[in-house]
N, C-alpha and C. Protein backbone atom coordinates (compact mmCIF):
# COMPACT_ATOMS: atom_id res chain seq x y z
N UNK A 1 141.72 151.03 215.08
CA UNK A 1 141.50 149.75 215.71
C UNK A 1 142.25 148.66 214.97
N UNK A 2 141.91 148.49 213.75
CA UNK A 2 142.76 147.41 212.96
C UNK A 2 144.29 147.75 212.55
N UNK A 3 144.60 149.01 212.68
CA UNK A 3 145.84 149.69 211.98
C UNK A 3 146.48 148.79 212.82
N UNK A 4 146.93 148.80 213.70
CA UNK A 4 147.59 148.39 214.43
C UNK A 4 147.85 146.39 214.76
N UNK A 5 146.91 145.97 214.05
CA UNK A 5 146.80 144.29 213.77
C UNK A 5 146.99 143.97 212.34
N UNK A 6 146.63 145.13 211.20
CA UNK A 6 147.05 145.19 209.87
C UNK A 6 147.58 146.19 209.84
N UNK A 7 149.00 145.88 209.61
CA UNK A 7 149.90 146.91 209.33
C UNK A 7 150.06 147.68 208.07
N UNK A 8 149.71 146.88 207.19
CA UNK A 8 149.60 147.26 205.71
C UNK A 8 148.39 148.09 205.13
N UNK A 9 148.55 149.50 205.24
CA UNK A 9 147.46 149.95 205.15
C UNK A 9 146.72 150.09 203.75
N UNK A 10 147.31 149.38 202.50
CA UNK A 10 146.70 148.99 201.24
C UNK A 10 145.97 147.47 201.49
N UNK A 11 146.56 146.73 202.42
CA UNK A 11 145.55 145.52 202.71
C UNK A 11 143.95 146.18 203.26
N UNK A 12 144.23 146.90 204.25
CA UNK A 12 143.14 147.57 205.27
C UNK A 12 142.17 148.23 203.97
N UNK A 13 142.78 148.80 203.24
CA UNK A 13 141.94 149.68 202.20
C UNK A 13 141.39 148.56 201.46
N UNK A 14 141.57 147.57 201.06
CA UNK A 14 141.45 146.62 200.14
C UNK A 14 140.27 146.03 200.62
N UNK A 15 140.67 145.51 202.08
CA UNK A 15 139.45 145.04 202.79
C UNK A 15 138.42 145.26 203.36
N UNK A 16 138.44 146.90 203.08
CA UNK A 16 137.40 147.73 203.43
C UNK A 16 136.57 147.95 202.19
N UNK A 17 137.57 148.10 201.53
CA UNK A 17 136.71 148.05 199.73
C UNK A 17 135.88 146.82 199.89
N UNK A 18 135.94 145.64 199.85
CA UNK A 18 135.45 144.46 199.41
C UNK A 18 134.60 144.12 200.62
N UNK A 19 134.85 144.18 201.72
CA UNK A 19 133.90 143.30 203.00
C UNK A 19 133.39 144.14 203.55
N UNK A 20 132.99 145.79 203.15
CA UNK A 20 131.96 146.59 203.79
C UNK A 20 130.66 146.26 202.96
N UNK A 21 130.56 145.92 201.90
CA UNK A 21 129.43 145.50 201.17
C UNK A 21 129.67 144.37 199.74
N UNK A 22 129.05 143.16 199.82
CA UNK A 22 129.27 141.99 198.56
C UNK A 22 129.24 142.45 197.65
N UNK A 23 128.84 143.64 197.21
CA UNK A 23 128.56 143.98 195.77
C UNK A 23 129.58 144.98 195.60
N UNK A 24 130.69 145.41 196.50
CA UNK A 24 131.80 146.13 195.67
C UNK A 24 132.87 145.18 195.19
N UNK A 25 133.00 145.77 194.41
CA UNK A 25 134.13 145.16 193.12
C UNK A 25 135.26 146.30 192.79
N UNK A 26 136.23 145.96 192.05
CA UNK A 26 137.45 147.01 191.65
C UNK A 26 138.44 146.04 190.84
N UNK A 27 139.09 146.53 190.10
CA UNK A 27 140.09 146.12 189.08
C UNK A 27 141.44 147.06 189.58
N UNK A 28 142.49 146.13 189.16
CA UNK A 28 144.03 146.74 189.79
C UNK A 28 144.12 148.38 189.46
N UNK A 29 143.86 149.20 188.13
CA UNK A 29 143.68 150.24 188.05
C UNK A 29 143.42 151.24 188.67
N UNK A 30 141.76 150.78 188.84
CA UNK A 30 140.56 151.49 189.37
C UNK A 30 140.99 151.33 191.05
N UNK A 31 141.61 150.47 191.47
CA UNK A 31 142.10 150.38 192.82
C UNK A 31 143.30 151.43 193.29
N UNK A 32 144.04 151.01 192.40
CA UNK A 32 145.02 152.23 192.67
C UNK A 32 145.31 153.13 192.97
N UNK A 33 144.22 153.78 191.38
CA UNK A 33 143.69 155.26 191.44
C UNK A 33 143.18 155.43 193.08
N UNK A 34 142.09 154.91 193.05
CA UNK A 34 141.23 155.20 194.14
C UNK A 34 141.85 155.25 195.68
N UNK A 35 142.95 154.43 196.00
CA UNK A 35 143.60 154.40 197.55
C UNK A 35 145.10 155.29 197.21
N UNK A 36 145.09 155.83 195.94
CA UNK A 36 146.13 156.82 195.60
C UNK A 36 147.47 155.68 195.99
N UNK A 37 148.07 154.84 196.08
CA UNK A 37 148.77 153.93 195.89
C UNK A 37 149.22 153.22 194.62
N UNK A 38 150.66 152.66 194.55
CA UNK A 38 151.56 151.69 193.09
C UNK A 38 150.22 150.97 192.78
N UNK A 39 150.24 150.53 191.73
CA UNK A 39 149.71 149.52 191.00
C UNK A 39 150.45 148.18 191.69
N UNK A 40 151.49 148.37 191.65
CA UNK A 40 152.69 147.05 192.24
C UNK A 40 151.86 146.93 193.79
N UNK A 41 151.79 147.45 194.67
CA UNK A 41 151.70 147.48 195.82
C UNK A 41 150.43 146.59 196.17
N UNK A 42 149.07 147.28 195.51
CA UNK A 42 147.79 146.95 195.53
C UNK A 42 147.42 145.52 194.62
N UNK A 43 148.94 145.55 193.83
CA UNK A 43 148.75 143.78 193.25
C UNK A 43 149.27 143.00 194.10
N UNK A 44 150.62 142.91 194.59
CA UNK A 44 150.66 142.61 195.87
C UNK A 44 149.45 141.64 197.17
N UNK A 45 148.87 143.12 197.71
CA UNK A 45 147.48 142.98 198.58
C UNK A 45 146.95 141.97 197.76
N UNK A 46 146.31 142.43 196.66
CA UNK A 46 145.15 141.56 196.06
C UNK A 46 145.71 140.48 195.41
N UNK A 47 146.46 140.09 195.11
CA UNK A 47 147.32 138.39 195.07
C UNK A 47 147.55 137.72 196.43
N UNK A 48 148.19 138.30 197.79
CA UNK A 48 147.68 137.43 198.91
C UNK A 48 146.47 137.40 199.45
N UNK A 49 145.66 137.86 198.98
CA UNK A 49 144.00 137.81 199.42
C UNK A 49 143.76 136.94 198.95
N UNK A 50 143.79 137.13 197.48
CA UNK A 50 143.11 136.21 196.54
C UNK A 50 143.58 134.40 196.77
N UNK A 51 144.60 134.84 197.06
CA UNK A 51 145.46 132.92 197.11
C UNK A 51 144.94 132.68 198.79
N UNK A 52 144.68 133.13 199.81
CA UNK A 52 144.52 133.15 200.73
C UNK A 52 142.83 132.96 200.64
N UNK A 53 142.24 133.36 199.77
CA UNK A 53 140.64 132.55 199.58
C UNK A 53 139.82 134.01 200.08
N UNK A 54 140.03 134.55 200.35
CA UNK A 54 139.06 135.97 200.39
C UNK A 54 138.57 136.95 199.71
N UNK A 55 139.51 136.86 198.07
CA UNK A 55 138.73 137.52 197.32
C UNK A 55 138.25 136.37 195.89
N UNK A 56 137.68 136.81 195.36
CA UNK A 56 137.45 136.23 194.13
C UNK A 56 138.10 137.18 192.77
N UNK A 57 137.95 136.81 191.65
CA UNK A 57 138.23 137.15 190.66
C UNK A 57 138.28 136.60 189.52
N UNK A 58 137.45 137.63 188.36
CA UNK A 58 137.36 136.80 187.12
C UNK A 58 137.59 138.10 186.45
N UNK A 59 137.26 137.44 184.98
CA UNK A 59 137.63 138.63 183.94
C UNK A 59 136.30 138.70 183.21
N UNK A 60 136.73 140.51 182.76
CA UNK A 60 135.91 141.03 182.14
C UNK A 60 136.23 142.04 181.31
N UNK A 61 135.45 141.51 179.80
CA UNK A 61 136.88 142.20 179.16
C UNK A 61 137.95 142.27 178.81
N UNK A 62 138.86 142.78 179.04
CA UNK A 62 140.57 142.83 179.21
C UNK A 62 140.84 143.16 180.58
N UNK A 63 139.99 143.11 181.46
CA UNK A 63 140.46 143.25 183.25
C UNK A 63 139.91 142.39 183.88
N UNK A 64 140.69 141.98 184.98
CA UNK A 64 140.54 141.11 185.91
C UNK A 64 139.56 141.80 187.06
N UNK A 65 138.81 141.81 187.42
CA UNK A 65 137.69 142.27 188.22
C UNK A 65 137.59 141.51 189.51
N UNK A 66 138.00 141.85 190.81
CA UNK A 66 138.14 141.67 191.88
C UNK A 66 136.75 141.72 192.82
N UNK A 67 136.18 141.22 193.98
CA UNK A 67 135.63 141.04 194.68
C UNK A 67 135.59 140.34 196.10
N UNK A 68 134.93 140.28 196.81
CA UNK A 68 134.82 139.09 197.64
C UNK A 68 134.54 137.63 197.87
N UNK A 69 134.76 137.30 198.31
CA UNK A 69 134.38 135.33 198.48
C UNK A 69 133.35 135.38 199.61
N UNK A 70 132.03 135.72 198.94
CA UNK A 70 131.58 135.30 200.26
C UNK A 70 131.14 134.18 200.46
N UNK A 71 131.37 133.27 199.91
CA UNK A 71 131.17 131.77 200.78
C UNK A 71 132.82 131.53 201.43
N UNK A 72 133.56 132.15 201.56
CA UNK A 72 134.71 132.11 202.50
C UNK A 72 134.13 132.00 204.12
N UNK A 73 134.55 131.03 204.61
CA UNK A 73 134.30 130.79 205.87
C UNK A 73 134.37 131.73 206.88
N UNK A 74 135.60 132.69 206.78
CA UNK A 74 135.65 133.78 207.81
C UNK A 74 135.13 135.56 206.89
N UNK A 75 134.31 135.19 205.58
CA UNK A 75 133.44 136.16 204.90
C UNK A 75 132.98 137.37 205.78
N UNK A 76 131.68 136.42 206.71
CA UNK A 76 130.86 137.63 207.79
C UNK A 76 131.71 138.08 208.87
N UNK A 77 132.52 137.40 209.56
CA UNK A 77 133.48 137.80 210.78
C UNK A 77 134.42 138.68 209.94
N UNK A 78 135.09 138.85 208.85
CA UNK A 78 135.95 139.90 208.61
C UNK A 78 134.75 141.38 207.73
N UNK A 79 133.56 141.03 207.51
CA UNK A 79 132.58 141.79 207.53
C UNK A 79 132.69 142.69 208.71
N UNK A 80 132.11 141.94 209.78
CA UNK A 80 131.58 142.60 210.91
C UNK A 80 133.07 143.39 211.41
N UNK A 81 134.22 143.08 211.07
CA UNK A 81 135.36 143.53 211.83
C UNK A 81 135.55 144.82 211.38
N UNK A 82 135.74 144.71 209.87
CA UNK A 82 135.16 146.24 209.29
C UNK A 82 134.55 147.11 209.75
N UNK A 83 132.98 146.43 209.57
CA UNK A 83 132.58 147.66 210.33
C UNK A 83 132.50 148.23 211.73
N UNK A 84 133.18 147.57 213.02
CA UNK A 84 132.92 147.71 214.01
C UNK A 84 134.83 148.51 214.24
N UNK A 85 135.46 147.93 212.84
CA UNK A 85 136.63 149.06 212.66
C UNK A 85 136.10 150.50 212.24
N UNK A 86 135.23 150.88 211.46
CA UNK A 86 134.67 151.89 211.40
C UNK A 86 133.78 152.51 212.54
N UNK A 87 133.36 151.56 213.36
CA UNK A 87 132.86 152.22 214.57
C UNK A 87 131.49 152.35 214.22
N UNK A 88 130.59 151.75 213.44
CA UNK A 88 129.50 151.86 212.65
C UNK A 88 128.56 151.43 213.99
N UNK A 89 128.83 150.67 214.44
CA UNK A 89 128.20 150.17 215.52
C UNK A 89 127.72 151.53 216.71
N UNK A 90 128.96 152.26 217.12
CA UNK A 90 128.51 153.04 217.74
C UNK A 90 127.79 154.35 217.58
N UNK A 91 127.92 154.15 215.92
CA UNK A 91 126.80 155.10 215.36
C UNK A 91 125.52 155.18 215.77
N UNK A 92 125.54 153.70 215.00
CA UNK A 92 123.75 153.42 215.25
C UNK A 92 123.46 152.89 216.77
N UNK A 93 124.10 152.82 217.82
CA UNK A 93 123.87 152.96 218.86
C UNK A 93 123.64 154.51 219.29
N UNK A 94 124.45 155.31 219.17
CA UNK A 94 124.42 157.08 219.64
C UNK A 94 122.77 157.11 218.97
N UNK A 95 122.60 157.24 217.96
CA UNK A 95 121.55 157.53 216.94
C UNK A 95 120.27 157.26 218.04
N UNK A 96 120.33 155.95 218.08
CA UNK A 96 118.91 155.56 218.70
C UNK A 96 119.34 155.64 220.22
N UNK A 97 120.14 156.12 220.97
CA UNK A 97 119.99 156.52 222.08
C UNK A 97 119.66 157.94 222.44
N UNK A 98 119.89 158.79 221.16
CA UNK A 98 119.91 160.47 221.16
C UNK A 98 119.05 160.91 220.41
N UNK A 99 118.47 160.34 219.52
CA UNK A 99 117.55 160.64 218.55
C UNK A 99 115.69 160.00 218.62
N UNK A 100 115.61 158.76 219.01
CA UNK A 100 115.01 158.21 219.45
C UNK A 100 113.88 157.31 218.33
N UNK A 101 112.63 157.92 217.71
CA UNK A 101 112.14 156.92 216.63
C UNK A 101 112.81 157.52 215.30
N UNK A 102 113.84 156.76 215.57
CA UNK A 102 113.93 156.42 213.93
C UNK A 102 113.46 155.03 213.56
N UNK A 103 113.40 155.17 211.99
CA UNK A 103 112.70 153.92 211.19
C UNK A 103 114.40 153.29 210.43
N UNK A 104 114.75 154.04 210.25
CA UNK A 104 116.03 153.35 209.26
C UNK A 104 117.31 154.07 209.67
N UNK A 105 118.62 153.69 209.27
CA UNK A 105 119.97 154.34 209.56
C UNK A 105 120.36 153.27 208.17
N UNK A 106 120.83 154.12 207.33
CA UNK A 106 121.53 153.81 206.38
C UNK A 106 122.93 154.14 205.49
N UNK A 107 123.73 153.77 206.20
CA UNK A 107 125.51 154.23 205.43
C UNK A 107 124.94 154.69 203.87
N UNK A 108 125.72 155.87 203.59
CA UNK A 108 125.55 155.69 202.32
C UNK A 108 126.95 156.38 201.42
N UNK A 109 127.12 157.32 200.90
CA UNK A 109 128.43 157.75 200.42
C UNK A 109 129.67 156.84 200.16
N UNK A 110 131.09 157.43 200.80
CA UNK A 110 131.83 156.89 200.03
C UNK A 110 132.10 155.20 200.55
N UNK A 111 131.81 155.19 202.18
CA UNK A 111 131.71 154.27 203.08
C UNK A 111 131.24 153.15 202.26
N UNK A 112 130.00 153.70 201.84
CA UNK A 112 128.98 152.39 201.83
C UNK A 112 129.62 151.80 200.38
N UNK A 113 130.49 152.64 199.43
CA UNK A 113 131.25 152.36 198.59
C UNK A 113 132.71 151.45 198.85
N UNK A 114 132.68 151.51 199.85
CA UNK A 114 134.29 150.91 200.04
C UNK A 114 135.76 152.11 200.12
N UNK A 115 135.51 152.97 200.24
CA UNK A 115 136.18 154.17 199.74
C UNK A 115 136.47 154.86 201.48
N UNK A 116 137.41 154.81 201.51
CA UNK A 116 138.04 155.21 203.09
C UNK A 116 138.40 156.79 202.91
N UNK A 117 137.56 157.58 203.22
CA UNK A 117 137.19 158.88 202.71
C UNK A 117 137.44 159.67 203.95
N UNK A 118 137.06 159.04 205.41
CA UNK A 118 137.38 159.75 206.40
C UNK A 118 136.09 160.67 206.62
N UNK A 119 134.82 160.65 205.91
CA UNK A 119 133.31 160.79 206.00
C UNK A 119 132.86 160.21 205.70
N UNK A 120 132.06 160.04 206.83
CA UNK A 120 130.79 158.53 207.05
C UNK A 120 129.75 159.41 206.54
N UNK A 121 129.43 159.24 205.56
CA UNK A 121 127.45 159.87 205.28
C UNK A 121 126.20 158.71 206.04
N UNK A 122 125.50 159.00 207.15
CA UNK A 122 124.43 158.36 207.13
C UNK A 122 123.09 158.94 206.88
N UNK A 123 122.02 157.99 206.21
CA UNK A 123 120.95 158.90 205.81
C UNK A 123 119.99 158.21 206.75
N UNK A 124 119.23 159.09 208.22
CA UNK A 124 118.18 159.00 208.90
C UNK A 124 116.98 159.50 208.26
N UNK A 125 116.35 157.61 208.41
CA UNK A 125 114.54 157.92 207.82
C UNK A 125 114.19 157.91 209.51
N UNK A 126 113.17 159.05 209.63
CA UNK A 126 112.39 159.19 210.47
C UNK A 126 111.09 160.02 210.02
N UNK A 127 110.31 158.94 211.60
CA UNK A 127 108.68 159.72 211.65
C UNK A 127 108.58 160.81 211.80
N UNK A 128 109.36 161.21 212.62
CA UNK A 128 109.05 162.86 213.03
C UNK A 128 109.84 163.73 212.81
N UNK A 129 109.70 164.96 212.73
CA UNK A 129 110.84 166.07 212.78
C UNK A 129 111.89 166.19 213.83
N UNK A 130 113.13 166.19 213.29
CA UNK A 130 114.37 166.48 214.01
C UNK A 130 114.80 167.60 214.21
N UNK A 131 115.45 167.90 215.17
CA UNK A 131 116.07 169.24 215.81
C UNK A 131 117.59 169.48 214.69
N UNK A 132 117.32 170.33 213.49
CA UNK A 132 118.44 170.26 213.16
C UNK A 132 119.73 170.60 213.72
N UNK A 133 119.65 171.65 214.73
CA UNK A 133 121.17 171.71 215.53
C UNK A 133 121.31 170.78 216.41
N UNK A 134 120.04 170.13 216.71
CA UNK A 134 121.10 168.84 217.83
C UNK A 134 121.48 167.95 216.38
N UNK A 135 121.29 167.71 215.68
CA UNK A 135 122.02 166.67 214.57
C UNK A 135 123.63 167.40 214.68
N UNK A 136 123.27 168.48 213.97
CA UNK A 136 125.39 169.05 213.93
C UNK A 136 125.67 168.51 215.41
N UNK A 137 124.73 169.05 216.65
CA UNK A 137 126.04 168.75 217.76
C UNK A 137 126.11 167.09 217.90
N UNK A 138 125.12 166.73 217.34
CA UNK A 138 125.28 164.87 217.40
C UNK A 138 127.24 164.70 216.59
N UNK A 139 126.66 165.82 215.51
CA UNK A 139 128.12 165.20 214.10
C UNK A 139 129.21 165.35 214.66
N UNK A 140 129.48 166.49 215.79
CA UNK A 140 130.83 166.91 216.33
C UNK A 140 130.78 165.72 217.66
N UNK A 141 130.11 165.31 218.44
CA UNK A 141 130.13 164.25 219.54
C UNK A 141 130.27 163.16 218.82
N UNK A 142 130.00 162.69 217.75
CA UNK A 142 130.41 161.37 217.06
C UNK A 142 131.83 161.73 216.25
N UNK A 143 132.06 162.42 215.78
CA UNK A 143 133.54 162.91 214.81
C UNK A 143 134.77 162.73 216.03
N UNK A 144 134.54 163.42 217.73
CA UNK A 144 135.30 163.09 218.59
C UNK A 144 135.20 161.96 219.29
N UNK A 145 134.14 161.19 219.24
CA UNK A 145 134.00 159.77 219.48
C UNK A 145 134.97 158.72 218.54
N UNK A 146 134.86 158.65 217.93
CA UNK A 146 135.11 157.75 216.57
C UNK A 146 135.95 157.99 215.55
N UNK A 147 136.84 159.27 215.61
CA UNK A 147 137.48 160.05 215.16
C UNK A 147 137.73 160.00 213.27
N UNK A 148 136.20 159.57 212.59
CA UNK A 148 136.10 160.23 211.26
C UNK A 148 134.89 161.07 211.21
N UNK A 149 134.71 161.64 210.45
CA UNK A 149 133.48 162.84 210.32
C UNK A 149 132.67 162.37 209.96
N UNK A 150 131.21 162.37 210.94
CA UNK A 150 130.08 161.77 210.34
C UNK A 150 129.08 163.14 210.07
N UNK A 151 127.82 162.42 208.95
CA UNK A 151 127.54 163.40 208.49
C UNK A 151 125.95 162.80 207.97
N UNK A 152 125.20 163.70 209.08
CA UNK A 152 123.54 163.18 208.88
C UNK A 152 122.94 163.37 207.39
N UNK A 153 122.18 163.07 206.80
CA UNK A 153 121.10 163.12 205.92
C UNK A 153 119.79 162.85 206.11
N UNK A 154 118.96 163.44 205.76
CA UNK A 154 117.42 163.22 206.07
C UNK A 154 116.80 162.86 204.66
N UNK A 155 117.63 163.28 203.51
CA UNK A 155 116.77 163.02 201.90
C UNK A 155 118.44 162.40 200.91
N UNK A 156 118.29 161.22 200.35
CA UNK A 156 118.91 160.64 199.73
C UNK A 156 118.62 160.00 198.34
N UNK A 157 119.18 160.07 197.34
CA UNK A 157 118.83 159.10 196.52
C UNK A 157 119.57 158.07 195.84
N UNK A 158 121.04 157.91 197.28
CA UNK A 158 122.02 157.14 197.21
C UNK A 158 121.42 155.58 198.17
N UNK A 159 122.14 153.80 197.25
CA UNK A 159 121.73 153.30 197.73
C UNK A 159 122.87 152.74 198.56
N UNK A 160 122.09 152.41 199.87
CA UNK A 160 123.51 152.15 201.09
C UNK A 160 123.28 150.73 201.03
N UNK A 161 124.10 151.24 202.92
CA UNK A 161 123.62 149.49 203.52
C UNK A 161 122.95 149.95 204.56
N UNK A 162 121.78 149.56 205.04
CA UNK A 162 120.99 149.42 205.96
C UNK A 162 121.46 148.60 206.99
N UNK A 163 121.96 149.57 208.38
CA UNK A 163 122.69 149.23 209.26
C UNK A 163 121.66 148.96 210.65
N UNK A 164 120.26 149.71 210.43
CA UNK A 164 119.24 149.31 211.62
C UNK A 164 117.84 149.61 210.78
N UNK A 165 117.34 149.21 211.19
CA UNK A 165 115.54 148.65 210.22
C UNK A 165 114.71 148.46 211.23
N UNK A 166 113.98 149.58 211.95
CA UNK A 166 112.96 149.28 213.13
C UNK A 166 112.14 148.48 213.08
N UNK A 167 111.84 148.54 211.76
CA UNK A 167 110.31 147.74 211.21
C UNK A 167 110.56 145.94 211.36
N UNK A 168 111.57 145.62 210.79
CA UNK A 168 112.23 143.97 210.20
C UNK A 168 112.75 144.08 211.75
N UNK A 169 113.24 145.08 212.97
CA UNK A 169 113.92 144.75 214.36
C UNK A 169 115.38 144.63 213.28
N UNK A 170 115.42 144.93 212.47
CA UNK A 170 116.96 144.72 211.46
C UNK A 170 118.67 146.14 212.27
N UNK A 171 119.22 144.63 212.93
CA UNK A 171 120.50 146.12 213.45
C UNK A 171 122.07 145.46 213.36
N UNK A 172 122.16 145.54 212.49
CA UNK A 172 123.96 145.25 211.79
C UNK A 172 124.91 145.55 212.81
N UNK A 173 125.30 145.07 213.77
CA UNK A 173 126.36 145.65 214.50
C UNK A 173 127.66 144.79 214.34
């Protein structure tokens, strides 16, 4: 969806790192490594972000430690673009149209890390017992929907983002 409006696919990675959740952070290194990309390239990205007002950055240490701006005016709208570039939306739509009481849907893995992995982990809290083979055939109807591999959980002790919350009416789209 965005490839094609951001051409630069170390920007796209950058901004998936930082505006899928406020609390990821990364240093030029640790960035690198991680989107397997130059050091040059990903300084680049993160110098027109940064002068452009979307990321922040201070030091720590001997490294410059990168983040988001979220008091940046267009903060939540390049939030939500993310994830509705990930298709997160039509997750937790399939979910509660095919599954029915759930209590929670929560990203969690590399996603909820910022980490463009090409597997979505979500972890479903529910009341009742689930049909574990309709979950796999849910994973293959969403993997050809949305075309990255999603991948249910029922027991986690990873912390996400809470993308729908029955209880709070809480639904991130």
């Amino acid at each position: 969806m965005l490839n094609s409006l951001i051409t630069s696919k170390t920007r796209l990675r950058v901004l998936l790192k930082f505006f899928i959740r406020a609390a990821n952070k990364g240093h030029l290194n640790s960035l690198a490594s991680e989107f397997g990309e130059s050091t040059n390239g990903v300084r680049k990205e993160l110098n027109k972000l940064k002068d452009a007002g979307y990321l922040i950055s201070n030091k720590e240490q001997n490294k410059v430690i990168y983040r988001a701006n979220t008091e940046h005016p267009l903060y939540s709208v390049l939030q939500l673009l993310i994830k509705k570039h990930l298709r997160l939306d039509e997750i937790v739509e399939t979910i509660i149209k095919r599954i029915g009481d759930v209590q929670k849907i929560i990203l969690i893995g590399d996603y909820a890390k910022g980490i463009d992995s090409g597997q979505i982990e979500v972890l479903l809290i529910v009341n009742n017992i689930i049909n574990l083979e309709y979950i796999k055939k849910l994973e293959v109807k969403l993997k050809n929907k949305i075309g990255r591999k999603v991948i249910f959980c029922l027991d986690s002790t990873d912390n996400g983002i809470v993308l729908y919350d029955k209880n709070t009416m809480y639904y991130e789209n």
